[in-house]
Structure formats: C-alpha cells, structure tokens
C-alpha atoms as a PDB file:
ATOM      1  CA  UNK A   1     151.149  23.876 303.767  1.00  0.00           C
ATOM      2  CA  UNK A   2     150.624  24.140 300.111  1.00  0.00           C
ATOM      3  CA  UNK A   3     148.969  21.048 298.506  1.00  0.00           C
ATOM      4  CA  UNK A   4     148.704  20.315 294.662  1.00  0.00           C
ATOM      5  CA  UNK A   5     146.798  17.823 292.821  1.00  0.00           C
ATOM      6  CA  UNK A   6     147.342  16.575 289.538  1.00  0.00           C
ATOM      7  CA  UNK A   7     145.796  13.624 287.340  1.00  0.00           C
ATOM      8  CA  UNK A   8     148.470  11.030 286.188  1.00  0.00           C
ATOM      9  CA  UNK A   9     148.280   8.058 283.726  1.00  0.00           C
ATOM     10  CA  UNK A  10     149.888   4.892 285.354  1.00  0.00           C
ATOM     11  CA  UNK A  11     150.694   2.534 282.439  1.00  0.00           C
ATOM     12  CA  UNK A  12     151.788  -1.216 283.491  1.00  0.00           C
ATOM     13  CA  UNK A  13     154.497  -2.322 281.139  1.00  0.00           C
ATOM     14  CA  UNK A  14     156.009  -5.909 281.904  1.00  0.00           C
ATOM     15  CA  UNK A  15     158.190  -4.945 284.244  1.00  0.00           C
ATOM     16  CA  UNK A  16     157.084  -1.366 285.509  1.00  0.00           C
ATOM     17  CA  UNK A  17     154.276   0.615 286.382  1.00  0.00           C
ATOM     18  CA  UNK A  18     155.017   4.054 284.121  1.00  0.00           C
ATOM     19  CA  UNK A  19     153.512   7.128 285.541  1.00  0.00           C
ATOM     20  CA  UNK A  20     153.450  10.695 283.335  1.00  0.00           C
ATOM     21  CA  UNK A  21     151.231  13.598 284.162  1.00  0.00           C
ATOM     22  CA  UNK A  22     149.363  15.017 280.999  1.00  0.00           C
ATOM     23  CA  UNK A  23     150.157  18.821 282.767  1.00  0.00           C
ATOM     24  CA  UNK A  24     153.348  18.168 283.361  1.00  0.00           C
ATOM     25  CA  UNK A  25     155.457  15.815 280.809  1.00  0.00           C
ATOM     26  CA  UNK A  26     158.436  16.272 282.796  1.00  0.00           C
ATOM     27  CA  UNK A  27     157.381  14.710 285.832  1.00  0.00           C
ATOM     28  CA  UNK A  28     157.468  11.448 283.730  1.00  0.00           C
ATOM     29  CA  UNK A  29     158.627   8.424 286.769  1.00  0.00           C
ATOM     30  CA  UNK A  30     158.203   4.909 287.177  1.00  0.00           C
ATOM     31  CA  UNK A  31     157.644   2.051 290.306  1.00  0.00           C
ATOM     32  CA  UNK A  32     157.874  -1.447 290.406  1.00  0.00           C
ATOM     33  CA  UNK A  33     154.475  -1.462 292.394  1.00  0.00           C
ATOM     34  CA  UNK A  34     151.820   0.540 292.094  1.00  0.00           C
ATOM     35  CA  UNK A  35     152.407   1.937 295.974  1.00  0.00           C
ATOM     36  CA  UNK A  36     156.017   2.109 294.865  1.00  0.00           C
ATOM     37  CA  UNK A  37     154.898   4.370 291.486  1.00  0.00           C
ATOM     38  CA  UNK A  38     152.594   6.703 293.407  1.00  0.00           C
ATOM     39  CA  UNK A  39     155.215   7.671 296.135  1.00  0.00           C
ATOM     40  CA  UNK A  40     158.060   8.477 292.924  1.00  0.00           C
ATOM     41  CA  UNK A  41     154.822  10.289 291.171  1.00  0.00           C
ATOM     42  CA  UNK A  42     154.625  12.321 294.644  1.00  0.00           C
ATOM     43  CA  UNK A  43     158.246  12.921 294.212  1.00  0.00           C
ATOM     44  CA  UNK A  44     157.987  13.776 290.225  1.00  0.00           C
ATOM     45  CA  UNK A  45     155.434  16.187 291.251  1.00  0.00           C
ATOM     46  CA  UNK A  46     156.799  18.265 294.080  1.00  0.00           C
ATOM     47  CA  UNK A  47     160.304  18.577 292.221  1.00  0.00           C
ATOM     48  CA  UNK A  48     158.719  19.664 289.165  1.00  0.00           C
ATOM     49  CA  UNK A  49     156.343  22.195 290.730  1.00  0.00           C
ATOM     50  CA  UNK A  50     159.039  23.459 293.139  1.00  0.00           C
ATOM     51  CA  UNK A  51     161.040  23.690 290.350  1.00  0.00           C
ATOM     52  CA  UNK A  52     158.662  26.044 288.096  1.00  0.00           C
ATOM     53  CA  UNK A  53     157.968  28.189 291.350  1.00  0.00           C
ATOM     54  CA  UNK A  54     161.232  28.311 292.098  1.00  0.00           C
ATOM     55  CA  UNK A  55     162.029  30.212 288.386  1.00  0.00           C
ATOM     56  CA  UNK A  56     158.743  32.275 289.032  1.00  0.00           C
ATOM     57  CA  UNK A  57     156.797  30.340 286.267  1.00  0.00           C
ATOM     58  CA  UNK A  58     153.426  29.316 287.225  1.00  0.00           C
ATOM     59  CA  UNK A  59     152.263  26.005 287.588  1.00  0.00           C
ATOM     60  CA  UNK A  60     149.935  24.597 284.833  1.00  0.00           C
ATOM     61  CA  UNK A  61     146.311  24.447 285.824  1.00  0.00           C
ATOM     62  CA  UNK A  62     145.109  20.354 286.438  1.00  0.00           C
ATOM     63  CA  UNK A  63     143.204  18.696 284.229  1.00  0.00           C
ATOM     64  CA  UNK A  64     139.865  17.907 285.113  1.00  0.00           C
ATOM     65  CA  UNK A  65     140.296  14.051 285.894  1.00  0.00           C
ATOM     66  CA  UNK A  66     136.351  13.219 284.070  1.00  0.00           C
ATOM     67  CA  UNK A  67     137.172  14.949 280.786  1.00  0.00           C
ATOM     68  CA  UNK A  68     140.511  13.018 281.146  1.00  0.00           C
ATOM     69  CA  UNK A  69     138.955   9.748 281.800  1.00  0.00           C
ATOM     70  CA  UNK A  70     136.205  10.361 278.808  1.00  0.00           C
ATOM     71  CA  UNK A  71     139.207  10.865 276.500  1.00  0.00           C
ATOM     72  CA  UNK A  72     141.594   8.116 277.936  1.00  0.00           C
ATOM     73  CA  UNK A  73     139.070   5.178 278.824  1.00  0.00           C
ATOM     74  CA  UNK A  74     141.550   2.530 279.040  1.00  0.00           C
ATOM     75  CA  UNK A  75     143.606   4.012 280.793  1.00  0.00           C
ATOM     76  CA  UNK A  76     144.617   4.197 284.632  1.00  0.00           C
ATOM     77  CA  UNK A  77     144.170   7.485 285.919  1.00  0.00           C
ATOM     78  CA  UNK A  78     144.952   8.703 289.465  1.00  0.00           C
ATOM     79  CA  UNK A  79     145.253  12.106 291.427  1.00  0.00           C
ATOM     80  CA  UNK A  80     148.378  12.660 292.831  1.00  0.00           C
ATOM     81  CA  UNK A  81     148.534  14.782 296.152  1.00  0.00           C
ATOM     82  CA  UNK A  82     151.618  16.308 297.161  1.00  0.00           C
ATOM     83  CA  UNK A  83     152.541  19.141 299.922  1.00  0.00           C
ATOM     84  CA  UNK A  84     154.984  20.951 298.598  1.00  0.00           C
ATOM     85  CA  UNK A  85     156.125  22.159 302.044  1.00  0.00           C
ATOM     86  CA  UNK A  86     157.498  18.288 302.715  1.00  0.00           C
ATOM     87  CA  UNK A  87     159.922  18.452 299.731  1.00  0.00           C
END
C-alpha cells in the first residue's frame, strides 16, 4: 500500500466543480458534484504520480494545507488521499 496526500483547490464554476492541485498542475480534473470531483481528483492524482514514478522522477513534496489556506482564504481546499496500489 502506498498512500499520497495532496491539497487541491475545488473551484465551483456554473456548471462544474474544477479541481487543480497547486503540486501538481497536471492533475487539473473536474466533477459535476463535489463527491463526483473528489473521486476524478483521486483519479488525477494516482495517474499523475504513477506517472512521474513510473519515469523515475520524484513526486513533488505536498503543500502544507495551513500555509495554503492563509494564502488562498477564499478558496476551497481539500486533501486528496489516494493508494497508489488501487490504480
């Protein structure tokens, strides 16, 4: 089992719920519901993670989700968990 956490911004738009991760801009997704964005943002995460491992890069070090919410106060920030091992 190999879990990672990261923070993500989840931005309502009129007819979305946009997620991006500050670490890792290419695991940009989207959900009609907020249950519906975290499970993509689970998805997003593990691919792009796998992904780096997978080429032998490392994965970026998480941002510390209170210095991200003192920066971003209006925004909606979340930890997404993932185990790698289920993707």
């Amino acid at each position: 089992m190999e879990i990672v956490k990261y923070p993500a911004f989840f931005t309502p738009t009129e007819n979305e719920i946009q997620v991006d991760f500050p670490d890792l801009p290419e695991a940009f997704t989207q959900g009609k519901t907020m249950k519906e964005a975290m499970e993509f943002a689970k998805l997003g995460l593990a691919i792009t993670v796998n992904d780096k491992l997978g080429h032998f890069e490392k994965a970026p070090h998480p941002s510390d989700l209170k210095s991200l919410q003192a920066k971003n106060p209006q925004k909606i920030i979340k930890i997404v968990t993932v185990d790698l091992d289920q993707y």
